[in-house]
Protein backbone atom coordinates (compact mmCIF):
# COMPACT_ATOMS: atom_id res chain seq x y z
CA UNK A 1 22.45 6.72 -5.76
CA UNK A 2 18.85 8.04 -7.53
CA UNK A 3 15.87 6.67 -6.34
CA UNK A 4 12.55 6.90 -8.17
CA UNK A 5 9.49 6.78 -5.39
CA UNK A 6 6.15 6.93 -7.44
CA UNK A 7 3.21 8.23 -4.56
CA UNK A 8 5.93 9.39 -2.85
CA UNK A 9 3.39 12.00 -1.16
CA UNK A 10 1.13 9.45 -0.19
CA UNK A 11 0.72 7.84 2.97
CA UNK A 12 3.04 4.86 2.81
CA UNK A 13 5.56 6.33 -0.02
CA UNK A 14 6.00 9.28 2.67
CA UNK A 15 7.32 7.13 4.89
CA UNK A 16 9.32 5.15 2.13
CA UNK A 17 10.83 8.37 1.43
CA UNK A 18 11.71 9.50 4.87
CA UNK A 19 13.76 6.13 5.40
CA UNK A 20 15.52 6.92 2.39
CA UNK A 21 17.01 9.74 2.60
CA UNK A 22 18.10 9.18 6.17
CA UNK A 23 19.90 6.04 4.25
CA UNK A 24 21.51 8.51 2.00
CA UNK A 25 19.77 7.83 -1.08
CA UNK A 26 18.92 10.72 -3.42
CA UNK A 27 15.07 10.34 -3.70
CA UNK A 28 12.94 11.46 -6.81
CA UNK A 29 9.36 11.82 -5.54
CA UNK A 30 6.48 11.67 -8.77
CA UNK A 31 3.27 12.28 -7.76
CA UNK A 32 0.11 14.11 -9.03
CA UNK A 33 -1.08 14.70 -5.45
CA UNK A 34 -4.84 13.66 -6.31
CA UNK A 35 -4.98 12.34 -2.78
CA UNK A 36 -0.89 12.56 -2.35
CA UNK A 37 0.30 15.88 0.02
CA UNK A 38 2.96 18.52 -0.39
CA UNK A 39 3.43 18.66 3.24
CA UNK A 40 3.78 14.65 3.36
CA UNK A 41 7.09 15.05 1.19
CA UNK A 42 10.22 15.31 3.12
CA UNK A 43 12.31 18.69 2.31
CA UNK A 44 15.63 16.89 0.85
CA UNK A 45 13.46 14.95 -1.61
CA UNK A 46 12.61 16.11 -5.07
CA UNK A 47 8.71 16.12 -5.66
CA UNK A 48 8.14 16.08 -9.32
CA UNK A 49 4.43 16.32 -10.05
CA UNK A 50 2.77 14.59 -12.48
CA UNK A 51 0.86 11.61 -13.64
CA UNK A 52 2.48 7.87 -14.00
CA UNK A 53 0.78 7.66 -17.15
CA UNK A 54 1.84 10.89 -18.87
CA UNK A 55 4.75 9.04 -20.86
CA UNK A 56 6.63 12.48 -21.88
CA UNK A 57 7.00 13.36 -18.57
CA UNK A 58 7.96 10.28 -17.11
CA UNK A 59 10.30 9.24 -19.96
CA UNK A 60 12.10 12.80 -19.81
CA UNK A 61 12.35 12.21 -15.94
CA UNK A 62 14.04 8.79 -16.16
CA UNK A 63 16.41 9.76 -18.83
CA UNK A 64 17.47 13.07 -16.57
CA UNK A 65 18.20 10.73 -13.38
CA UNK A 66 18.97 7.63 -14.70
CA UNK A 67 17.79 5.94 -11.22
CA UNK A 68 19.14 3.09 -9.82
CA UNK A 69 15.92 1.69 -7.69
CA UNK A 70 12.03 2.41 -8.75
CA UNK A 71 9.46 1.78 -5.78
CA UNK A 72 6.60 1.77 -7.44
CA UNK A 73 3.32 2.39 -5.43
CA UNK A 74 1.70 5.06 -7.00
CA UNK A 75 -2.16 3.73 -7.53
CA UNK A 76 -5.77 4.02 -7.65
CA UNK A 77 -6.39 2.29 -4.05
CA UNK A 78 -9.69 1.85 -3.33
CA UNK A 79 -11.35 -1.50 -3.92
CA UNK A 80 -14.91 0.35 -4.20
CA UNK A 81 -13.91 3.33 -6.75
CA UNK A 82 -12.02 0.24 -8.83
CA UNK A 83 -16.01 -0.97 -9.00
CA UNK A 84 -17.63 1.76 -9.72
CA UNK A 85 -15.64 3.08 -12.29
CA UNK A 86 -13.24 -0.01 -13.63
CA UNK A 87 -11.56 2.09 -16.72
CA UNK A 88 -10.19 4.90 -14.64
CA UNK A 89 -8.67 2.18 -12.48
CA UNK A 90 -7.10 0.04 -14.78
CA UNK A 91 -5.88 3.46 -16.25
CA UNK A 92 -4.29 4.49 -13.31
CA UNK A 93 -3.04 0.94 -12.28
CA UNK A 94 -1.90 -0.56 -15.02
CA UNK A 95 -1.65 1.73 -17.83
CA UNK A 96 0.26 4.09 -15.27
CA UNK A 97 2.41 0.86 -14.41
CA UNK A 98 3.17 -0.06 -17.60
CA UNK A 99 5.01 3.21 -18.45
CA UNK A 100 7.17 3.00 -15.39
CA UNK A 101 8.56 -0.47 -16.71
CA UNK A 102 8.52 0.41 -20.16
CA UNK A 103 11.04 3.47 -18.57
CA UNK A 104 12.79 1.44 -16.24
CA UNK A 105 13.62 -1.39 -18.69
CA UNK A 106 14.90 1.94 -21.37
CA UNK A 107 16.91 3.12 -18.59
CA UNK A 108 18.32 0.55 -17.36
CA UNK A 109 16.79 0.96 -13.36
CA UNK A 110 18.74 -1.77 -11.09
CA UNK A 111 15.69 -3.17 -9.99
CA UNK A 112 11.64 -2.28 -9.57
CA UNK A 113 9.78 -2.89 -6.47
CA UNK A 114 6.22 -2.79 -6.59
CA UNK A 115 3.92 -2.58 -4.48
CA UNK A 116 0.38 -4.94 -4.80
CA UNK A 117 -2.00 -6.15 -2.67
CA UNK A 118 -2.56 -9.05 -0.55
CA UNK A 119 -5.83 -7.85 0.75
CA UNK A 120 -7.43 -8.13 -2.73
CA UNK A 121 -5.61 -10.17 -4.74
CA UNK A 122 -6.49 -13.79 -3.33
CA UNK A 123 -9.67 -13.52 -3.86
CA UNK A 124 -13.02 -15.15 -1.58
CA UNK A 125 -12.43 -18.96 -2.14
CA UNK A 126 -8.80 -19.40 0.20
CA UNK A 127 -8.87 -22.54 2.15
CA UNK A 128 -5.31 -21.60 3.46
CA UNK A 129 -5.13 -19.19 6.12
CA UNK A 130 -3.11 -17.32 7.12
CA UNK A 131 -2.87 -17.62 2.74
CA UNK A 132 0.63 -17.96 1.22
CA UNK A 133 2.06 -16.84 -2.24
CA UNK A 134 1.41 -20.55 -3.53
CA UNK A 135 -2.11 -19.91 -3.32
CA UNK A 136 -3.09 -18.85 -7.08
CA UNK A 137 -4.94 -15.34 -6.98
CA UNK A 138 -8.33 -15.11 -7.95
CA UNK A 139 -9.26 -11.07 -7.24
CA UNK A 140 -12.99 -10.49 -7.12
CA UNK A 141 -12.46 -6.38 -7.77
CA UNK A 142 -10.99 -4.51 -10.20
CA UNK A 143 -8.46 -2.88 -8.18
CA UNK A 144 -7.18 -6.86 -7.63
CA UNK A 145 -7.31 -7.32 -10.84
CA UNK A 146 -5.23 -4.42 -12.21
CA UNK A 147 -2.62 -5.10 -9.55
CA UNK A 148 -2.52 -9.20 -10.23
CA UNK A 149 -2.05 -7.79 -14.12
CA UNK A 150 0.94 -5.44 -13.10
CA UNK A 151 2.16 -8.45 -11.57
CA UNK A 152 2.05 -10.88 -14.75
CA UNK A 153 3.38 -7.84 -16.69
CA UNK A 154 6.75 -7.81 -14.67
CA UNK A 155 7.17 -11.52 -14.95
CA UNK A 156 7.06 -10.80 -18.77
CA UNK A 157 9.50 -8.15 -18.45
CA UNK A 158 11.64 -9.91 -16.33
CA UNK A 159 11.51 -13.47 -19.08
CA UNK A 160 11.88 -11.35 -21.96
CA UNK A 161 13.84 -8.21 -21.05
CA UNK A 162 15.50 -9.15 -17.80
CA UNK A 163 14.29 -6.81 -15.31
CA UNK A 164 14.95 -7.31 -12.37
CA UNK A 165 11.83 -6.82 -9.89
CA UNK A 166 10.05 -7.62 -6.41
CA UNK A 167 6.45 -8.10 -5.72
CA UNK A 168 5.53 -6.75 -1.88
CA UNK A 169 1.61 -7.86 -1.55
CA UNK A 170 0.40 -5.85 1.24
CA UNK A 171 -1.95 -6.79 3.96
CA UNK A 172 -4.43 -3.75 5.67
CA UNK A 173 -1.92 -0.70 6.21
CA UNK A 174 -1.88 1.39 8.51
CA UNK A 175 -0.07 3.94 11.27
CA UNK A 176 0.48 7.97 11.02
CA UNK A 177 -0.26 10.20 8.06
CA UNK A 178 -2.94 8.00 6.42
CA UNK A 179 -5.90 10.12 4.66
CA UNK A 180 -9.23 9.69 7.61
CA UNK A 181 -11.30 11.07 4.31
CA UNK A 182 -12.77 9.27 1.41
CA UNK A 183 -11.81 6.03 0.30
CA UNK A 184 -9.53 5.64 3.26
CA UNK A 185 -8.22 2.61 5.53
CA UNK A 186 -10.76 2.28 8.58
CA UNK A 187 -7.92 2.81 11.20
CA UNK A 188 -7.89 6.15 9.82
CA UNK A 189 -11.31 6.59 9.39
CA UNK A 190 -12.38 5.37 12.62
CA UNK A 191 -9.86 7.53 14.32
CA UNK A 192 -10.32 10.20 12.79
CA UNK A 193 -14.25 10.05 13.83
CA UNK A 194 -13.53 8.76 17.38
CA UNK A 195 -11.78 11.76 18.30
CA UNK A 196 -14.02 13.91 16.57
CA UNK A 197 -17.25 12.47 18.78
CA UNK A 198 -18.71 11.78 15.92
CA UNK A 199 -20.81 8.39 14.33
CA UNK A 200 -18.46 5.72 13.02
CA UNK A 201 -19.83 3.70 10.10
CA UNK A 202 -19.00 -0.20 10.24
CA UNK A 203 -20.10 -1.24 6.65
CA UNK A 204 -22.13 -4.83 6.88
CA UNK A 205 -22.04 -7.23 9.81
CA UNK A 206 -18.50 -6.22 11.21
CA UNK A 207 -16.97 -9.80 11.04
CA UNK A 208 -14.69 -8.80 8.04
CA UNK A 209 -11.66 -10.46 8.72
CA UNK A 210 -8.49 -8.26 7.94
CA UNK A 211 -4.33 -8.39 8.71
CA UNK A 212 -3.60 -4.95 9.75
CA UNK A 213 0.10 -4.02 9.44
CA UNK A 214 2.08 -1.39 10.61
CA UNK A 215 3.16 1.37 8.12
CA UNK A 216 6.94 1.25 9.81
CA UNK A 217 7.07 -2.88 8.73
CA UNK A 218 6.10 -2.44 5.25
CA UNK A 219 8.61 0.47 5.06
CA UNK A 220 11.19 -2.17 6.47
CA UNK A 221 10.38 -4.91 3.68
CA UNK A 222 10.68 -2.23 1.10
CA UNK A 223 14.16 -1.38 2.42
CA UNK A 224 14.95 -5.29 2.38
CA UNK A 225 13.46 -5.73 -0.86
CA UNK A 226 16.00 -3.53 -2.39
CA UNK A 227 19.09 -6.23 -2.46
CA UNK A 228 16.75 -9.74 -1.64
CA UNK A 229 13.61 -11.39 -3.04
CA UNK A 230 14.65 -10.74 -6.72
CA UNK A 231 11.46 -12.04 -9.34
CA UNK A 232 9.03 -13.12 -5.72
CA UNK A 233 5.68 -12.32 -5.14
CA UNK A 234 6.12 -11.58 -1.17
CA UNK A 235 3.12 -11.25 1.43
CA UNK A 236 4.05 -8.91 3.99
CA UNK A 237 1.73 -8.96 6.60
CA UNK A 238 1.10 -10.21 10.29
CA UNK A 239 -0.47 -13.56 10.05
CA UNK A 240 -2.91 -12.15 12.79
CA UNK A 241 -6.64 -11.72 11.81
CA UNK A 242 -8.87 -8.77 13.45
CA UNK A 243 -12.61 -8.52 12.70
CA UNK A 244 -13.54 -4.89 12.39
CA UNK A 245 -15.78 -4.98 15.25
CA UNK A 246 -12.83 -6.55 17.18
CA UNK A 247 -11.11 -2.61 15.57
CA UNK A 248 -13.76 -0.74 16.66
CA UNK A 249 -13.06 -2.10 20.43
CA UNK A 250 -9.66 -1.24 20.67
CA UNK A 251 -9.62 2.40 19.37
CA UNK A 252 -12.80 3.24 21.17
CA UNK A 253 -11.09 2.26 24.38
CA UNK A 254 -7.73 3.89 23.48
CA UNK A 255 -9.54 7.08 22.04
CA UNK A 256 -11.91 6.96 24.92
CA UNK A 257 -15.04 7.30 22.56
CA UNK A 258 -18.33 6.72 24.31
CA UNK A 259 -20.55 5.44 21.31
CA UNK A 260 -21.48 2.37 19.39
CA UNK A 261 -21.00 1.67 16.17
CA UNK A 262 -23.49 2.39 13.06
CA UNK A 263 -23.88 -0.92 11.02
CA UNK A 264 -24.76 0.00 7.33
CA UNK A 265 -24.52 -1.68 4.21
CA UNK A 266 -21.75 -4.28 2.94
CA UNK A 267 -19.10 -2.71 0.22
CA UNK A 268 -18.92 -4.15 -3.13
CA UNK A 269 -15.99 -5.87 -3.80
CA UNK A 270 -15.20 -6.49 -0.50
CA UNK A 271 -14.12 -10.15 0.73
CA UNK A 272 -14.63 -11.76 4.01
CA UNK A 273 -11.27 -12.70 4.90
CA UNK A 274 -8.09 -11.25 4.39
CA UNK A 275 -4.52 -13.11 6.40
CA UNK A 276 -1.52 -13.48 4.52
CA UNK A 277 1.22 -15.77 6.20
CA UNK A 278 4.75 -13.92 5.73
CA UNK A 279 7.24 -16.95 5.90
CA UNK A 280 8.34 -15.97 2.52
CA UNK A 281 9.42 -12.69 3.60
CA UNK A 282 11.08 -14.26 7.02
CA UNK A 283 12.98 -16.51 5.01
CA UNK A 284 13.87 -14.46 1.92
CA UNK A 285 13.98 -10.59 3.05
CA UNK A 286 14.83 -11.46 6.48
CA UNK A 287 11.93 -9.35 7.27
CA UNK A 288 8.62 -9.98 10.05
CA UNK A 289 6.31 -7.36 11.53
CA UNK A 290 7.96 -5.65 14.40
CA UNK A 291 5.06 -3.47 15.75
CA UNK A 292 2.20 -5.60 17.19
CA UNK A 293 -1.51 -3.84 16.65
CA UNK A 294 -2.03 -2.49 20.19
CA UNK A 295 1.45 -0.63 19.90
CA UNK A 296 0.80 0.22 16.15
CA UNK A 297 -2.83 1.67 16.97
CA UNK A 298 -1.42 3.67 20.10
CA UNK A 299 1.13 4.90 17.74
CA UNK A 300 -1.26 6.12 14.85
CA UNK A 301 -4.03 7.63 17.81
CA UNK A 302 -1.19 10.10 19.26
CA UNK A 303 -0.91 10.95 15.44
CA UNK A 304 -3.99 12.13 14.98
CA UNK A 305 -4.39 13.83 18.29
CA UNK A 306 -1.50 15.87 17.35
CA UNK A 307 -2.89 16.23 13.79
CA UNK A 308 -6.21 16.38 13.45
CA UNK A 309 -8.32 19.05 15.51
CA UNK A 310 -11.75 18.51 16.06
């Protein structure tokens, strides 16, 4: 069976891809590796690259498969680039996403799972936490914004054309292979500089409230999401809030780094509070995290060590 894995050489489509193939699916990788690696990609997949939104290329690739499952997450991910430059976002993440269904509904794909955001799509005025998928989004960035759109565009395709689709809004991800440069998550960052000796950044007061989940449990959900949640929106996350000074504490002690924290400006875009309650995905995937966050940072630290040279 033919699997399509957009940002398949990305951090968490890697690991998608890796689970995959050891289920015996034949996987299709697309990606245009602008922050995506070759090395990431696991030998028995294909890696095709290219951009989503180059319509030739993607409509010749789903007519030469004819894939079965899309897993869509393939994006522009960073909440501050979707600010500074809104177009090139919405370009990437919806534009991009749009030819993928367009394709998949041409095709005849078994089902699309895509992958949003829980972190940004809510928005800064939840009274619910940990926040469920009743709460109506409200995104305050672009990036949000794009992704709630991809969203309403499925549920369109899905009324209209019958596609059949899952929604997987992810909390903070994180665990081994995530970029520690640019635009990154601050697990990786902060690791990345721990180990290194060298300043680590906390942008604003530190009290950002995020759900950090483990890069192993979102690859689980995806797996689930293949054959359950059909036409959901579906938090995955841990229902466990962690300020970012509260982050800073545990890696420092488990990386052994012997310096405080830089506090410098607050990121636009940015909201307070992130915590996304997963009783959806309990009840309909069968699915809850697995790997608490001491285990999961532990995990991603002996990564880098082995990884990353300073």
């Amino acid at each position: 069976m033919k699997v399509l894995v957009t940002g398949g050489a990305g951090f968490i489509g890697s690991h998608l891809v890796d689970r995959l193939i050891d289920l015996g699916y034949e996987v299709v990788v697309v990606d245009n590796l602008s922050k995506g690696k070759k090395e990431n990609v696991n030998e028995n997949a294909t890696l095709i690259v290219a951009d989503i939104g180059d319509e030739e290329s993607i409509e010749k690739l789903f007519k030469e498969y004819k894939f079965s499952y899309v897993f869509h997450l393939a994006a522009q991910a960073s909440v501050s680039v979707s600010v500074k430059d809104p177009v090139e976002d919405a370009n990437v993440n919806i534009i991009g996403s749009l030819v993928l269904i367009k394709n998949a509904l041409k095709f005849g794909v078994e089902k699309f799972i895509f992958s949003s955001t829980g972190g940004a799509i809510y928005g800064d005025e939840v009274e619910i936490y940990p926040t469920p998928e009743t709460v109506f989004p409200n995104p305050i960035s672009p990036y949000g914004i794009a992704k709630f759109s991809v969203e309403n565009y499925l549920k369109f395709s899905k009324k209209e054309f019958g596609l059949n689709y899952v929604v997987l809004r992810y909390a903070n991800v994180y665990g081994p292979r995530q970029d520690p440069y640019g635009e990154a998550g601050v697990v990786a960052i902060f690791t990345s500089r721990m180990l290194k000796g060298e300043e680590v950044i906390i942008n604003g007061d530190g009290e950002y409230v995020r759900d950090y989940v483990y890069v192993g449990d979102v690859v689980d959900a995806n797996i689930r999401a293949m054959k359950k949640g059909d036409g959901l929106e579906i938090n995955i996350g841990t229902s466990q809030g962690t300020t970012v000074n509260q982050l800073f504490s545990y890696l420092k002690k488990i990386t052994n780094y012997n310096k405080e924290p830089v506090y410098g400006p607050p990121r636009k875009g940015d909201i307070r509070k992130s915590l996304l309650c997963y009783t959806r995905a309990k009840e309909e995937l069968r699915w809850e995290p697995r790997v608490n966050l001491e285990k999961g940072l532990r995990l991603t630290v002996e990564w880098f060590k082995r990884n990353f040279k300073a």
